[in-house]
C-alpha atoms as a PDB file:
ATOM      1  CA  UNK A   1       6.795 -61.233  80.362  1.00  0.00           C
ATOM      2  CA  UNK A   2       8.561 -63.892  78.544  1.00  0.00           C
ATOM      3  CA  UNK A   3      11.549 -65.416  80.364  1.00  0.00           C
ATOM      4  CA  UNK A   4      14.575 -68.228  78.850  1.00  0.00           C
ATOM      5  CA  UNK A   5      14.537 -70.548  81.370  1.00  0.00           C
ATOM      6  CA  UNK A   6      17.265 -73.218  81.299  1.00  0.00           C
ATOM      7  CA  UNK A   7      16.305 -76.181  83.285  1.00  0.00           C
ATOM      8  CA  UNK A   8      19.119 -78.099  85.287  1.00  0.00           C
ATOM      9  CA  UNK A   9      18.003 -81.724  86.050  1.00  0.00           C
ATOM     10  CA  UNK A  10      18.542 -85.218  85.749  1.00  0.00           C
ATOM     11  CA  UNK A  11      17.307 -86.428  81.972  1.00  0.00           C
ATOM     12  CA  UNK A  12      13.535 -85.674  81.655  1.00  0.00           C
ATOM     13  CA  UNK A  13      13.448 -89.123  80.027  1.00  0.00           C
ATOM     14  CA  UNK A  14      14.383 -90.677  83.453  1.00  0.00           C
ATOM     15  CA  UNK A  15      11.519 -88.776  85.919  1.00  0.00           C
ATOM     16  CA  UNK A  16       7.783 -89.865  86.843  1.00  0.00           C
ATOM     17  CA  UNK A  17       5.838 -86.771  85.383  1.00  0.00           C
ATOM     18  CA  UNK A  18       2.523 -87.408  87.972  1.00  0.00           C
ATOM     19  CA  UNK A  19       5.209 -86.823  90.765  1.00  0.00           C
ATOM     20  CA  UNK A  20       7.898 -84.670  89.558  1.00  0.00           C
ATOM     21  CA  UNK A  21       7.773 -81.029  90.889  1.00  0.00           C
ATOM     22  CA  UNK A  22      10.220 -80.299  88.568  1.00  0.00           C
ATOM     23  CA  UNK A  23       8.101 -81.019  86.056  1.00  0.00           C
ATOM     24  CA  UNK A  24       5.101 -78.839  87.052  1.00  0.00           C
ATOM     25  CA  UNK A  25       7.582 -76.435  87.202  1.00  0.00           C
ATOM     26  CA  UNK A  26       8.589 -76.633  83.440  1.00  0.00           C
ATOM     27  CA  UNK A  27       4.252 -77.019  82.599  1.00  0.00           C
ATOM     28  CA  UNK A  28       4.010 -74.161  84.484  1.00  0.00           C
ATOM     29  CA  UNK A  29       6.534 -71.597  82.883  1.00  0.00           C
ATOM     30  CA  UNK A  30       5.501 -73.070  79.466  1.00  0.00           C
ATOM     31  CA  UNK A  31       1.971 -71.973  80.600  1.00  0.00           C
ATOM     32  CA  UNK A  32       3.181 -68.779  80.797  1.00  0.00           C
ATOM     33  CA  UNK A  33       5.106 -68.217  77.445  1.00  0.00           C
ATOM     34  CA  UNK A  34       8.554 -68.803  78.785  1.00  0.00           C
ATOM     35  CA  UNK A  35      11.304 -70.765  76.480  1.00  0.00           C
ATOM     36  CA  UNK A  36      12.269 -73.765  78.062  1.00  0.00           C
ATOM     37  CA  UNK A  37      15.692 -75.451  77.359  1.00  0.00           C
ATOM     38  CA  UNK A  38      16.513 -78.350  79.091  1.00  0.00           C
ATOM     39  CA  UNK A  39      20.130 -80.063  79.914  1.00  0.00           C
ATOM     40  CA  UNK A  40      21.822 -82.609  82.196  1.00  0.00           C
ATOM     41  CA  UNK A  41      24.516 -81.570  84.974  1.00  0.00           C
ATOM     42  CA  UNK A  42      27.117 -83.296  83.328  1.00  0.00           C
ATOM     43  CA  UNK A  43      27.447 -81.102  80.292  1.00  0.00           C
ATOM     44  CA  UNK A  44      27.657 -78.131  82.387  1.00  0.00           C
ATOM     45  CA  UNK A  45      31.066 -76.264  81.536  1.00  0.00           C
ATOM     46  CA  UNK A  46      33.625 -73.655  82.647  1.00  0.00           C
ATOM     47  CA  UNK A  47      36.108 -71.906  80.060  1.00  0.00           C
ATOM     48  CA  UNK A  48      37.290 -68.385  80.402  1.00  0.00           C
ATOM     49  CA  UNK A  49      34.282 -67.192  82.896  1.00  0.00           C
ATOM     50  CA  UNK A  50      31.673 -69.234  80.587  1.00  0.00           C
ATOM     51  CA  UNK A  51      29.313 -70.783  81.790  1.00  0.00           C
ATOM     52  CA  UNK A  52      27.878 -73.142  79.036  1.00  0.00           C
ATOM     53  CA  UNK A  53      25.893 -76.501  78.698  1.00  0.00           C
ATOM     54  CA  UNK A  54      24.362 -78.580  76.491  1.00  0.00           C
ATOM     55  CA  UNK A  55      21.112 -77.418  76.025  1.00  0.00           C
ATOM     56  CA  UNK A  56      17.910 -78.666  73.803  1.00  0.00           C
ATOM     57  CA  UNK A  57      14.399 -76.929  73.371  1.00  0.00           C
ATOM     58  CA  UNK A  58      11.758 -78.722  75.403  1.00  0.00           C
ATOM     59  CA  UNK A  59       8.059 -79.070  75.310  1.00  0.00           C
ATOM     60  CA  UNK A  60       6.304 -80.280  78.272  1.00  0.00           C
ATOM     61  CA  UNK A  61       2.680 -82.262  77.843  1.00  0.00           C
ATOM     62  CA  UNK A  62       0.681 -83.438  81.411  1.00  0.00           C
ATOM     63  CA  UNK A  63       0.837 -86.748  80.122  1.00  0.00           C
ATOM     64  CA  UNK A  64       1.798 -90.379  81.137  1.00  0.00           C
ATOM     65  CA  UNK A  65       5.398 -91.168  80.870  1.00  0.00           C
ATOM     66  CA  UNK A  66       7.239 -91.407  77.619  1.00  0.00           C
ATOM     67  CA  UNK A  67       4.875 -89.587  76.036  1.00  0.00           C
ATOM     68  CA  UNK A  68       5.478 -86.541  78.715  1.00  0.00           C
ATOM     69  CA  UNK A  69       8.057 -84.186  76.697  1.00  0.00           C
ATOM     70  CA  UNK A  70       9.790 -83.408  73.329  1.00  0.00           C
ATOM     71  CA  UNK A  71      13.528 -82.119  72.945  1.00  0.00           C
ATOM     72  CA  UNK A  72      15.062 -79.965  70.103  1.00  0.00           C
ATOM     73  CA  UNK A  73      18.447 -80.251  68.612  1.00  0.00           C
ATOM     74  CA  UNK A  74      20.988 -79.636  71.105  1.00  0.00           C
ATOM     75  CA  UNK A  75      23.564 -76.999  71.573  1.00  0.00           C
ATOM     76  CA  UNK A  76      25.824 -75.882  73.666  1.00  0.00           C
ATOM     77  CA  UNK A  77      24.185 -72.436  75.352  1.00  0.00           C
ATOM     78  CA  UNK A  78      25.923 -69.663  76.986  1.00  0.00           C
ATOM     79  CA  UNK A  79      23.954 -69.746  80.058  1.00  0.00           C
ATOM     80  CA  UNK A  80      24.831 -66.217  80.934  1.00  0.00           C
ATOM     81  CA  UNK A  81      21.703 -65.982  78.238  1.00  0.00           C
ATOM     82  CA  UNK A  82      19.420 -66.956  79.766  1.00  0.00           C
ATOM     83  CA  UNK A  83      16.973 -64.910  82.357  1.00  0.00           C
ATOM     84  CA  UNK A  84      16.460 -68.197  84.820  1.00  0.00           C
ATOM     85  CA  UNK A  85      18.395 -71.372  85.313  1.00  0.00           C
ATOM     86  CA  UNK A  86      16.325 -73.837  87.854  1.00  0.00           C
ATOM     87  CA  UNK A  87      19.149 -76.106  89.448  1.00  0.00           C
ATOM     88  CA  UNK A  88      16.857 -78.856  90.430  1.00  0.00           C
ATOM     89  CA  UNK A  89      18.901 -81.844  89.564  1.00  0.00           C
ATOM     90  CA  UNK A  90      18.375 -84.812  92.768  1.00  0.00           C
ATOM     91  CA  UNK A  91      21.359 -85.036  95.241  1.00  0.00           C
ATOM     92  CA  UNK A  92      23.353 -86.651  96.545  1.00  0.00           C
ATOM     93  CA  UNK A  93      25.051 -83.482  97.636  1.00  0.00           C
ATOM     94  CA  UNK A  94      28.795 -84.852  96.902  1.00  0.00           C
ATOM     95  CA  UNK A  95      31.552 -82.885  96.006  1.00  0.00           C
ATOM     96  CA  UNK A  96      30.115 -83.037  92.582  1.00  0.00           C
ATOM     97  CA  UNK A  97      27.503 -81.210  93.679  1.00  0.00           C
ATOM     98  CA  UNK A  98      29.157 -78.574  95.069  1.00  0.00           C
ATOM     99  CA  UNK A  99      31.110 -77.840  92.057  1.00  0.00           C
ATOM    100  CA  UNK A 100      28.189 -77.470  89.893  1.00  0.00           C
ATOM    101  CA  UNK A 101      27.215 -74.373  92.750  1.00  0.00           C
ATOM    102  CA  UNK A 102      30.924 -72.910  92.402  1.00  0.00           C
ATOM    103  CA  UNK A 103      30.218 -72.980  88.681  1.00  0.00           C
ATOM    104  CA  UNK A 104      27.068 -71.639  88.198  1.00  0.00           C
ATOM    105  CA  UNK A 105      27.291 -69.013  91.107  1.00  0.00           C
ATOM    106  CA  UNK A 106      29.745 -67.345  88.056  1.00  0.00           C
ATOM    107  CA  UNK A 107      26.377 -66.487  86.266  1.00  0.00           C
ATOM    108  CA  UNK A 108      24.033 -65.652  89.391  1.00  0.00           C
ATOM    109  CA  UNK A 109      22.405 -63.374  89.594  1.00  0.00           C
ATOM    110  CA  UNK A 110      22.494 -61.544  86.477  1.00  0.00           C
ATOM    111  CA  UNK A 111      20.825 -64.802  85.254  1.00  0.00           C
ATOM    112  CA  UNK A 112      19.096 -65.923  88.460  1.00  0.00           C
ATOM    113  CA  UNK A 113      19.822 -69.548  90.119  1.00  0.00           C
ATOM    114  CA  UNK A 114      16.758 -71.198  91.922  1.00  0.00           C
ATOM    115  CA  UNK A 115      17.961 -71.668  94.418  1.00  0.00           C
ATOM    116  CA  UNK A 116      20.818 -69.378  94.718  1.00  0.00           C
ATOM    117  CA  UNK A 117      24.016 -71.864  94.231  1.00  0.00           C
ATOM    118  CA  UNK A 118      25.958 -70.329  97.076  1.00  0.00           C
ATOM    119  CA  UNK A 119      23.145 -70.908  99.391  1.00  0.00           C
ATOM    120  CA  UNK A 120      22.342 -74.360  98.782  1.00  0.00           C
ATOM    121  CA  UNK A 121      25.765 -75.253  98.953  1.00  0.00           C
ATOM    122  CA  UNK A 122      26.430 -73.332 102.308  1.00  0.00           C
ATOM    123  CA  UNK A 123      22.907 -75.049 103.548  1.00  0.00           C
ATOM    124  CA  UNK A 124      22.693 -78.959 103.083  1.00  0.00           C
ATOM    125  CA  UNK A 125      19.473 -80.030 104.499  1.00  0.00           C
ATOM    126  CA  UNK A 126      20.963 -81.543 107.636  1.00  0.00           C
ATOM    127  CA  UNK A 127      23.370 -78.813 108.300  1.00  0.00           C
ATOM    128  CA  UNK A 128      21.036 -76.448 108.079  1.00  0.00           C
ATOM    129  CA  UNK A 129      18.886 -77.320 110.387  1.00  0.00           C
ATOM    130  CA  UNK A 130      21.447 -77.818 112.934  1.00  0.00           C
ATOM    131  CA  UNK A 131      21.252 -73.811 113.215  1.00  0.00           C
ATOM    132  CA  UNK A 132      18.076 -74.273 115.074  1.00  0.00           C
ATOM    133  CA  UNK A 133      18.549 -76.754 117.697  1.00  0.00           C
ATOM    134  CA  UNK A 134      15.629 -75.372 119.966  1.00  0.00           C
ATOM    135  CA  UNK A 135      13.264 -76.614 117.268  1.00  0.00           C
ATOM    136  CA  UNK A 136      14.550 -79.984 116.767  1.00  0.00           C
ATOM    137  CA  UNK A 137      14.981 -83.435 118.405  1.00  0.00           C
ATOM    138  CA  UNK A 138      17.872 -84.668 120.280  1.00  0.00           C
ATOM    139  CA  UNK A 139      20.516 -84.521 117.447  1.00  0.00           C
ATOM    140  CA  UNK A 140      24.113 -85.449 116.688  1.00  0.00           C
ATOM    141  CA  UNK A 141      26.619 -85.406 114.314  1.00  0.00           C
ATOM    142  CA  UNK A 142      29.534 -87.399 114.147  1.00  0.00           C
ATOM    143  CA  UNK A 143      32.170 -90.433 112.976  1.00  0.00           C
ATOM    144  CA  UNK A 144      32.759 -91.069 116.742  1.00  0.00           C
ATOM    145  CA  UNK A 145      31.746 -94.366 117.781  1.00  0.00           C
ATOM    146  CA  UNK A 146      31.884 -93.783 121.833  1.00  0.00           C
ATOM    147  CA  UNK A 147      29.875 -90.229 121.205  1.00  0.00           C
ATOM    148  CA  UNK A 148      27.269 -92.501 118.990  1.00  0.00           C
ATOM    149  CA  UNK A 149      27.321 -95.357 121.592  1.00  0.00           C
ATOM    150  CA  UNK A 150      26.638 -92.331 124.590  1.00  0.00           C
ATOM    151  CA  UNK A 151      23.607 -90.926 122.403  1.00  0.00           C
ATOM    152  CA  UNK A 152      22.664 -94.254 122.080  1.00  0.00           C
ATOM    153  CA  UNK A 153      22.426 -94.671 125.967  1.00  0.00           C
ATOM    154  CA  UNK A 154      20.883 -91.422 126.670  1.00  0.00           C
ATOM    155  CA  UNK A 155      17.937 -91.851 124.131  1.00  0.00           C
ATOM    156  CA  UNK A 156      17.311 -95.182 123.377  1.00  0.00           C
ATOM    157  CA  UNK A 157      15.971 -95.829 119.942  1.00  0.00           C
ATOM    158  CA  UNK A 158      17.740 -93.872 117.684  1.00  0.00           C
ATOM    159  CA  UNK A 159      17.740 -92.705 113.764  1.00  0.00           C
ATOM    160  CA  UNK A 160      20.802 -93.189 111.656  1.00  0.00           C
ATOM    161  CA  UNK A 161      21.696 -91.671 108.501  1.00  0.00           C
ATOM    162  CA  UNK A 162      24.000 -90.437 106.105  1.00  0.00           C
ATOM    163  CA  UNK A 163      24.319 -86.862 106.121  1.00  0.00           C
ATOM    164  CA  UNK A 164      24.303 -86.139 102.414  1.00  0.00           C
ATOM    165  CA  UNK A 165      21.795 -88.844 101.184  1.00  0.00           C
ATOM    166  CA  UNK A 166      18.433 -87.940  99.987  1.00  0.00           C
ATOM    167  CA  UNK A 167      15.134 -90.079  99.648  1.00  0.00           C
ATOM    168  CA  UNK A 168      15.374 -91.400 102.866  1.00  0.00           C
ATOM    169  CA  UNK A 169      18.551 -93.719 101.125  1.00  0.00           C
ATOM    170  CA  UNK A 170      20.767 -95.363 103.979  1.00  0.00           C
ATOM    171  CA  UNK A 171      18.265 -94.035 106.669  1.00  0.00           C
ATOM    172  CA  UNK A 172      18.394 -96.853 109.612  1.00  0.00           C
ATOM    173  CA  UNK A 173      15.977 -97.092 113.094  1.00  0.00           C
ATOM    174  CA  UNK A 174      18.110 -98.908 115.479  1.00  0.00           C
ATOM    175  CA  UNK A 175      15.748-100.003 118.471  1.00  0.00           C
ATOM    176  CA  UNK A 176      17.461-100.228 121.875  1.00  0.00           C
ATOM    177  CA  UNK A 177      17.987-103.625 122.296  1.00  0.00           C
ATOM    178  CA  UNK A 178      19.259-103.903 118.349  1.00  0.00           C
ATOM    179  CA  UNK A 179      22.818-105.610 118.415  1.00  0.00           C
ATOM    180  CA  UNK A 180      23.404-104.427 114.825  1.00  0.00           C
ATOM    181  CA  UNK A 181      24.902-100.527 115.288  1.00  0.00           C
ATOM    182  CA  UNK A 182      28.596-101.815 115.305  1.00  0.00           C
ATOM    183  CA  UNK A 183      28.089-103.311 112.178  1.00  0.00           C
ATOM    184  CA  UNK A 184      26.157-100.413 110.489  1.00  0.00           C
ATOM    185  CA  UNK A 185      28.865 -97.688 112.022  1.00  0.00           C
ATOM    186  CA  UNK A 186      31.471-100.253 109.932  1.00  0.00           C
ATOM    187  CA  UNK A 187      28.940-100.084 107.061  1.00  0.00           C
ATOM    188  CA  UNK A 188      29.192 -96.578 107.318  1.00  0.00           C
ATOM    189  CA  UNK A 189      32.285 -96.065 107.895  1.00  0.00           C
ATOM    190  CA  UNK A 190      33.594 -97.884 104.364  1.00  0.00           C
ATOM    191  CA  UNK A 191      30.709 -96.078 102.792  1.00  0.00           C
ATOM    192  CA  UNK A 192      30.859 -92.478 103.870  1.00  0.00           C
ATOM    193  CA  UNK A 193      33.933 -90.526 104.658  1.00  0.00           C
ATOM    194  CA  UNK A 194      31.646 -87.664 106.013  1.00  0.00           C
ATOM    195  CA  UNK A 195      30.494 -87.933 109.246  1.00  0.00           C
ATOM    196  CA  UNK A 196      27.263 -88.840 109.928  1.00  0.00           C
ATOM    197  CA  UNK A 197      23.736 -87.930 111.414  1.00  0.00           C
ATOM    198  CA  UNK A 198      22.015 -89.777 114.621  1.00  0.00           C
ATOM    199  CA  UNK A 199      18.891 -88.783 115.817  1.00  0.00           C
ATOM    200  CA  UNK A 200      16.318 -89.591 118.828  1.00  0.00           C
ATOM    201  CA  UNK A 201      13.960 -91.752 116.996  1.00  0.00           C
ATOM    202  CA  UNK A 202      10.237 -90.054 117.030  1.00  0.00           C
ATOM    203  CA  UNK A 203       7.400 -92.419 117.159  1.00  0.00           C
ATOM    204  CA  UNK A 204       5.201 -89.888 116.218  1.00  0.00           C
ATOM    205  CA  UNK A 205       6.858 -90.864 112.886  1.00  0.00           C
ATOM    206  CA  UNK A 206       3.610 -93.790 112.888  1.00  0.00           C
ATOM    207  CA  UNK A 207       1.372 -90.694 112.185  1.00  0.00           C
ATOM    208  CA  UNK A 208       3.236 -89.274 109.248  1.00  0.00           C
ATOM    209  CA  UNK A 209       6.510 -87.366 108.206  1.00  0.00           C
ATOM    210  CA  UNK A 210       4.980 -84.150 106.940  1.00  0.00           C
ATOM    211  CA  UNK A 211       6.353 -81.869 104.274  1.00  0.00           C
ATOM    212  CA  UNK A 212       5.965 -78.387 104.668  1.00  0.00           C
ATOM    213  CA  UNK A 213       6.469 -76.243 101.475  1.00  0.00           C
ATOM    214  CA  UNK A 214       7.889 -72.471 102.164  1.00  0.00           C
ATOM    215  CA  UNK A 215       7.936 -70.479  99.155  1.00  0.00           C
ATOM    216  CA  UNK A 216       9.536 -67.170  99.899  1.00  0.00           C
ATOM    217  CA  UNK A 217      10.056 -67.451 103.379  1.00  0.00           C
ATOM    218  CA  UNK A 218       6.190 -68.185 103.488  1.00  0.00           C
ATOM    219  CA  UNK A 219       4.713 -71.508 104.493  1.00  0.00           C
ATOM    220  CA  UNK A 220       1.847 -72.945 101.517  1.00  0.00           C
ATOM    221  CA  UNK A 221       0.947 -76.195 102.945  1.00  0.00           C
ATOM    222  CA  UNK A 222       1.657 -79.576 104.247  1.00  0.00           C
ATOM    223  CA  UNK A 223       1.313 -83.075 102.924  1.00  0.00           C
ATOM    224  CA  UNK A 224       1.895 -85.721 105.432  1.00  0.00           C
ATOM    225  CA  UNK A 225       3.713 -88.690 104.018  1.00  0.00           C
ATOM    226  CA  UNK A 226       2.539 -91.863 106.600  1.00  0.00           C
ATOM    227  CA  UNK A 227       5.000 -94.735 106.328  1.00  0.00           C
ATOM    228  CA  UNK A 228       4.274 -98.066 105.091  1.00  0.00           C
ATOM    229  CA  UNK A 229       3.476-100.991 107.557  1.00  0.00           C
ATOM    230  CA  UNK A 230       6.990-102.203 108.736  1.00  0.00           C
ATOM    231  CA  UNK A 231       8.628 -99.409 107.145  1.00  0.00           C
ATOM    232  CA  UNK A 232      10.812 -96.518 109.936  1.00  0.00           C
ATOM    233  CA  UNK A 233      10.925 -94.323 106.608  1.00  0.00           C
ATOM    234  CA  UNK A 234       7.679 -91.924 105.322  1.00  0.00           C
ATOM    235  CA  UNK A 235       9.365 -90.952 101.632  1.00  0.00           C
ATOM    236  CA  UNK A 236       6.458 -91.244  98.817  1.00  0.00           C
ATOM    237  CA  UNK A 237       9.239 -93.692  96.796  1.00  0.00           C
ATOM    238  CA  UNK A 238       8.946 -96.350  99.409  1.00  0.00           C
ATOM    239  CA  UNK A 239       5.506 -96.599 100.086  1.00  0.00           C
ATOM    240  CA  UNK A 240       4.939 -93.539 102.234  1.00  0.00           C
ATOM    241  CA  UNK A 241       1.425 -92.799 101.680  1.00  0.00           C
ATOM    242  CA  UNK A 242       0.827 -88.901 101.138  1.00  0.00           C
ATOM    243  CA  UNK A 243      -2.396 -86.919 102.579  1.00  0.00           C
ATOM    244  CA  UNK A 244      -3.049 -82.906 102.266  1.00  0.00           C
ATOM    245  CA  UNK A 245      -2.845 -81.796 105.939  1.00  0.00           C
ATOM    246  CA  UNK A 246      -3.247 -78.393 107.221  1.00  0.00           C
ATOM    247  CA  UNK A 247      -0.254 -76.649 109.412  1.00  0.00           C
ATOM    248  CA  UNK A 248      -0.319 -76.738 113.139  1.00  0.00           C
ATOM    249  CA  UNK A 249       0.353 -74.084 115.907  1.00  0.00           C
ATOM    250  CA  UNK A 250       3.356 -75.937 116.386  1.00  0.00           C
ATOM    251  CA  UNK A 251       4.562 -76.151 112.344  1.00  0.00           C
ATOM    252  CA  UNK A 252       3.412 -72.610 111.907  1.00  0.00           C
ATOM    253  CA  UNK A 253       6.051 -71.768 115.156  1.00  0.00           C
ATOM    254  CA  UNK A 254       8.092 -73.171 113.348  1.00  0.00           C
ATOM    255  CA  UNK A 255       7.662 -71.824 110.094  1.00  0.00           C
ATOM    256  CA  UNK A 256       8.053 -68.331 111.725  1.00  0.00           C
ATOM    257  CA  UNK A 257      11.439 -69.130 113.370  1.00  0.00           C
ATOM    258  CA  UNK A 258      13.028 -70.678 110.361  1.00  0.00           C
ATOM    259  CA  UNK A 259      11.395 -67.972 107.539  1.00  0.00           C
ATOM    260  CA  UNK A 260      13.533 -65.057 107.900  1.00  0.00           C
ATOM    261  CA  UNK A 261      16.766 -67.439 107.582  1.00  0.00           C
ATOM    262  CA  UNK A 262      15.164 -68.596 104.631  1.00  0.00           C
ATOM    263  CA  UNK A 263      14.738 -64.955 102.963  1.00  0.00           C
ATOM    264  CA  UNK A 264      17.837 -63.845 103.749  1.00  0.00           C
ATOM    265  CA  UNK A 265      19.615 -66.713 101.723  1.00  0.00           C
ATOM    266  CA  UNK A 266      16.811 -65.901  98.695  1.00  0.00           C
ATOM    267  CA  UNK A 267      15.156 -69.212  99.083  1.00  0.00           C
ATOM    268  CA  UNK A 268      12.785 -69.079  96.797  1.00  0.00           C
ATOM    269  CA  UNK A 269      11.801 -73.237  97.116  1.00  0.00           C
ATOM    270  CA  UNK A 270      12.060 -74.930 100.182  1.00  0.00           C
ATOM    271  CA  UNK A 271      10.123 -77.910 101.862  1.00  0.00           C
ATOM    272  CA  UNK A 272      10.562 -78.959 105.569  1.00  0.00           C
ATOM    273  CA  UNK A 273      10.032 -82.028 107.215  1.00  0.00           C
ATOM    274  CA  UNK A 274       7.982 -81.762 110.340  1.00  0.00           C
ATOM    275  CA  UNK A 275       7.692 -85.206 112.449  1.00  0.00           C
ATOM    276  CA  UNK A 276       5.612 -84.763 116.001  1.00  0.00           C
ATOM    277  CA  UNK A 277       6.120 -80.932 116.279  1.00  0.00           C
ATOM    278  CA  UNK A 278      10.166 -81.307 115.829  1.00  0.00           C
ATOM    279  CA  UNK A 279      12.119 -79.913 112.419  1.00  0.00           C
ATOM    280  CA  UNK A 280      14.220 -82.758 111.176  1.00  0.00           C
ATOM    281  CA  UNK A 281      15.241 -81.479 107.766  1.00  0.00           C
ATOM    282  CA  UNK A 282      14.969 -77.998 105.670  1.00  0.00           C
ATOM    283  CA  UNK A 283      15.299 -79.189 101.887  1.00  0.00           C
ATOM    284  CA  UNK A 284      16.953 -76.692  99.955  1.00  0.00           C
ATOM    285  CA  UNK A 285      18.432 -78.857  96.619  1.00  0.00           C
ATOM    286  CA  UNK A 286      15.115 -79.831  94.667  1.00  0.00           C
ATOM    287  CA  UNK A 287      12.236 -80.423  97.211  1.00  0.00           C
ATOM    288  CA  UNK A 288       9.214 -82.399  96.229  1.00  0.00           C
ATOM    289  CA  UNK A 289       5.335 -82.215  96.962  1.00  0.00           C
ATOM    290  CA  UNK A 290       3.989 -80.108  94.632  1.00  0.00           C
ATOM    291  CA  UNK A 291       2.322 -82.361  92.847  1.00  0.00           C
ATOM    292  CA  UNK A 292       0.630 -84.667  94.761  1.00  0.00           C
ATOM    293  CA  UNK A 293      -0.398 -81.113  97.239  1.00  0.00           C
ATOM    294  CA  UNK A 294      -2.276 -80.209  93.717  1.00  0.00           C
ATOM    295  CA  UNK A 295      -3.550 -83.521  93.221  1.00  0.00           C
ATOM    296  CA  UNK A 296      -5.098 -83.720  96.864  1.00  0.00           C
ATOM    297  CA  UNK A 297      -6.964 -80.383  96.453  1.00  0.00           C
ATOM    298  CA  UNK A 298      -4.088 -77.787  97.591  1.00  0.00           C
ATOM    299  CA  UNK A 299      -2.813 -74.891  95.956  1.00  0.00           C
ATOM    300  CA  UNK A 300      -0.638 -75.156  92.908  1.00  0.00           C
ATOM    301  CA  UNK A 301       2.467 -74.225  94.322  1.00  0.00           C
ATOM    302  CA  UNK A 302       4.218 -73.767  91.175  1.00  0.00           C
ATOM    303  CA  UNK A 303       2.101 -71.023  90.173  1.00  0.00           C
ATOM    304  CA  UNK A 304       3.902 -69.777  93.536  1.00  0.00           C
ATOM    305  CA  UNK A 305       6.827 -70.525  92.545  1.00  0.00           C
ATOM    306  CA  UNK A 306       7.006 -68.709  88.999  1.00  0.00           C
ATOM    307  CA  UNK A 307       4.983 -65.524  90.751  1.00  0.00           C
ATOM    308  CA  UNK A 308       8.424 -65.243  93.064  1.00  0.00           C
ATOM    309  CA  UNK A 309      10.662 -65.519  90.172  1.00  0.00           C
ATOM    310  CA  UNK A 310       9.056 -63.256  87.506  1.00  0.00           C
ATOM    311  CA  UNK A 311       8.555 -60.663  90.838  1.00  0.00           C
ATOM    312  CA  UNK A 312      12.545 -61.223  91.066  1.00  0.00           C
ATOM    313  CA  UNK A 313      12.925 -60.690  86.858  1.00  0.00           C
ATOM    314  CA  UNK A 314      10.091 -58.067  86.858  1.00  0.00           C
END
């Protein structure tokens, strides 16, 4: 079976190819014989029901960056084409982002959308995982300074963050005794118009932030992401250092409750974060892992990956 795949993602120019899973994404389907094209969000296009972009050819090589991949001549592509369009550009989920998901559901699923466009834009990470509150720690989420200030109170230490950033961007641990939250809520205020996310802070967070990848409703494996010393954030880009680690009791409980949720929406890609037994996120725009899960001695999950999509074109 030999599928076009159109690739939706920031330039490949711009990515670290030993830790993209985007990019074992693309070495995988090429593996397989299926036409890559590749193109940026921002020449994605709506005229009379088309859905277009401009699109150029693209080999992939498992090499060291620059010397990674080669693009064709570009054109603009009817994506209604193509068999597969990955949508796996990096938030932030703004209202740009939702308007590439209005456009692109026009074309899904006669050309299928990993992840489904409606879906992802019905389920940002934080929101989502608001629907399972028994599984998650003390959470709120608000623009109200007296609701943060009560939180505050009733918990102690607490997490702030924005509630459409990604890569642990604008993430904040405020200790108990920290005299700095009015000026961060003012901060945030100017910043975001959205309201935003406070959390009980987890000091289990010491022993690692762990990534769980589900493909199909299915949990593959975890890789737990400690953070540096002197660092309240675990993410790989500042300094979180990954290690392969096997699911828990707990994390597979948890896998089970969120799974069918998962399947229902078509989730084909999804990685959770798991800190101390508690679910904190359920990524759903263009998770990460695969790579360095591969490079530790896990399964290749994009193997997994490309299995659920071709089942899906078979």
């Amino acid at each position: 079976m030999s599928l076009k795949v159109a690739v939706q993602m920031d330039h490949i120019a711009s990515i670290n190819p030993g830790g993209d899973s985007t990019f074992a994404m693309m070495l995988e389907a090429q593996a397989r014989g299926h036409e890559l094209l590749h193109y940026t969000p921002d020449t994605l296009s709506l005229r009379d029901n088309l859905v277009s972009a401009l699109a150029q050819p693209v080999t992939v090589t498992d090499a060291e960056k620059g010397a990674h991949f080669s693009l064709g001549a570009a054109s603009r592509v009817d994506l209604s084409t193509q068999d597969v369009v990955l949508m796996r550009q990096d938030p932030p989920f703004d209202m740009n982002y939702i308007t590439l998901t209005h456009m692109l559901e026009r074309i899904h699923p006669k050309t299928l959308v990993v992840n489904p466009p409606a879906a992802v834009r019905n389920a940002p990470e934080k929101i989502l995982v608001t629907e399972f509150p028994d599984l998650m720690p003390p959470t709120l989420v608000t623009r109200d300074r007296d609701e943060i200030h009560a939180f505050r109170k009733e918990h102690g230490n607490i997490i702030v963050k924005p509630l459409y950033g990604n890569g642990g961007a604008g993430v904040f641990f405020i200790q108990e005794g920290d005299h700095n939250l009015v000026s961060l809520l003012e901060l945030f205020e100017v910043n975001y118009r959205e309201p935003f996310m406070v959390q009980r802070y987890l000091p289990d967070v010491r022993k690692g932030d762990k990534r769980i990848i589900i493909i199909d409703g299915e949990p593959v494996m975890g890789l737990n992401r400690i953070p540096a010393a002197g660092e309240a954030r675990s993410n790989m880009h500042v300094g979180g250092r990954p290690e392969l680690s096997a699911l828990t009791e707990r994390e597979h409980e948890i896998c089970a409750a969120i799974g069918p949720a998962l399947k229902e929406r078509d989730m084909i890609f999804v990685g959770i974060d798991v800190i101390g037994g508690y679910l904190t996120e359920i990524n759903v725009t263009s998770p990460t892992g695969i790579r360095e899960i591969k490079r530790f001695g896990g399964p290749d999950i994009a193997v997994l990956i490309w299995d659920a999509i071709e089942r899906r074109r078979g």
